[in-house]
Protein backbone atom coordinates (compact mmCIF):
# COMPACT_ATOMS: atom_id res chain seq x y z
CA UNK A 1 19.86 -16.92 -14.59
CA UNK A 2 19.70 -14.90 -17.83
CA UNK A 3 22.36 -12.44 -18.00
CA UNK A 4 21.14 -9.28 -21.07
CA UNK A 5 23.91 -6.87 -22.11
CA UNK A 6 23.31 -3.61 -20.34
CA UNK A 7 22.17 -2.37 -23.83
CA UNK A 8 20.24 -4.64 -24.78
CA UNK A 9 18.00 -4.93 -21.12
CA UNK A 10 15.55 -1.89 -21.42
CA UNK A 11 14.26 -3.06 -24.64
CA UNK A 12 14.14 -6.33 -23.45
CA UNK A 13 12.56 -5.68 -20.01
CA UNK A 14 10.09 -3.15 -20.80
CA UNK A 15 7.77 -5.24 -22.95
CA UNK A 16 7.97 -8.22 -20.15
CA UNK A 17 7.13 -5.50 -17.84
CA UNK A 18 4.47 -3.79 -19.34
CA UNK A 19 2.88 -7.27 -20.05
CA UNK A 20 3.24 -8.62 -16.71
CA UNK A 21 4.46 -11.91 -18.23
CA UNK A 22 7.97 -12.80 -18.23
CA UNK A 23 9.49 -10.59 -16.31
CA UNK A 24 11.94 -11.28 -13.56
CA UNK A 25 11.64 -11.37 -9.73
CA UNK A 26 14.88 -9.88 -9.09
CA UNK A 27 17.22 -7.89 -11.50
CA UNK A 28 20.18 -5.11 -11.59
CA UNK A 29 19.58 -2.06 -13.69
CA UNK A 30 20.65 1.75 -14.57
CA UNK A 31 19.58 3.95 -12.32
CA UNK A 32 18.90 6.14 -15.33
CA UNK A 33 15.14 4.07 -15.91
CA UNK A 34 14.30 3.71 -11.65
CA UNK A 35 12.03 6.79 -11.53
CA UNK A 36 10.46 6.22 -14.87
CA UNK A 37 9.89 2.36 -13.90
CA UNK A 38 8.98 2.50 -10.26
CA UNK A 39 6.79 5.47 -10.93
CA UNK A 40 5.08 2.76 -13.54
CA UNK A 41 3.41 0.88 -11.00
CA UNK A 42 5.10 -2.36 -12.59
CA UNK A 43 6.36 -3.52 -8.59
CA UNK A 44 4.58 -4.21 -5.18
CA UNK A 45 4.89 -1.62 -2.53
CA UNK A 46 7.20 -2.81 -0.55
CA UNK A 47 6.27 -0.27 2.21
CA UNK A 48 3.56 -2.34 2.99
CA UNK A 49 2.92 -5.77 4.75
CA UNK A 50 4.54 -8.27 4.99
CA UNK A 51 7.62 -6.31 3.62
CA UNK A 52 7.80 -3.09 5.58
CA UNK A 53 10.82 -1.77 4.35
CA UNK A 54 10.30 1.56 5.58
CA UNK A 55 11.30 -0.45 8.89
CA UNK A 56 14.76 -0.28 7.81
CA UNK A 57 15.30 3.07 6.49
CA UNK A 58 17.47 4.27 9.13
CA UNK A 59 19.83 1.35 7.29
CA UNK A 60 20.32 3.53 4.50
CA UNK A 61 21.49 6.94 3.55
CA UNK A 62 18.29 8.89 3.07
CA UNK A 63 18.57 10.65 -0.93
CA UNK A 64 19.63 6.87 -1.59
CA UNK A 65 16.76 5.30 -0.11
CA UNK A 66 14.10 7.73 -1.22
CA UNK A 67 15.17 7.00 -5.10
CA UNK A 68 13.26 3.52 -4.78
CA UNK A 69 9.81 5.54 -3.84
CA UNK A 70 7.60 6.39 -6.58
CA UNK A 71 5.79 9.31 -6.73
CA UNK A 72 3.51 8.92 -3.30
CA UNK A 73 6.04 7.57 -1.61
CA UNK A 74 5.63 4.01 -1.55
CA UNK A 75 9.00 2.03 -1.72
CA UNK A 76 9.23 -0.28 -5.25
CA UNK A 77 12.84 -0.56 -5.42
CA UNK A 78 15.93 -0.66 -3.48
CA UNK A 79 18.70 0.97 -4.41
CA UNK A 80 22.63 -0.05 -3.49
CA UNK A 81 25.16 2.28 -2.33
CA UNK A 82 26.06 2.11 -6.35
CA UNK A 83 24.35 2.90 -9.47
CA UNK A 84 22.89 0.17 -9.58
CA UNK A 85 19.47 -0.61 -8.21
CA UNK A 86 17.41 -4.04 -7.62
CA UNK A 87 13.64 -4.84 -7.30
CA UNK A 88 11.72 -7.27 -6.20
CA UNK A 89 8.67 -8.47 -8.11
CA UNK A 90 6.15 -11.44 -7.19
């Protein structure tokens, strides 16, 4: 695990992102950059198979959920019940 001051991570993470090498399967971050990353495209839709998260909306309060879709309403990222949100990559 590779722990990146909360500073220090956008700068960091972008580049890996934007590359598509090095960046990390899982990771915390500001809720401040979800919209501008998910609506990137960086992250698999998690709405579809074999994830089907939409399954499990219900789960969720439904203004927190919806902050992990990007703009057509796919799912990228989930977002805790904090301001803090995680996504998966593969």
């Amino acid at each position: 695990m590779t722990i990146v001051p909360i500073a220090d991570y956008p700068t960091k993470l972008k580049p890996a992102l934007e590359s598509g090498v090095g960046a990390p399967d899982v990771f915390t971050g500001e809720i401040a950059f979800l919209k501008q990353w998910v609506d990137a495209g960086y992250w698999e839709n998690l709405s579809e198979e074999p994830y089907n998260v939409d399954d499990i909306s219900n789960d969720y309060i439904p203004y927190v959920f919806d902050l992990g879709k990007d703009k057509d309403g796919n799912v990228r990222a989930f977002v805790a019940n904090d301001t803090r949100w995680r996504l998966l990559q593969t």
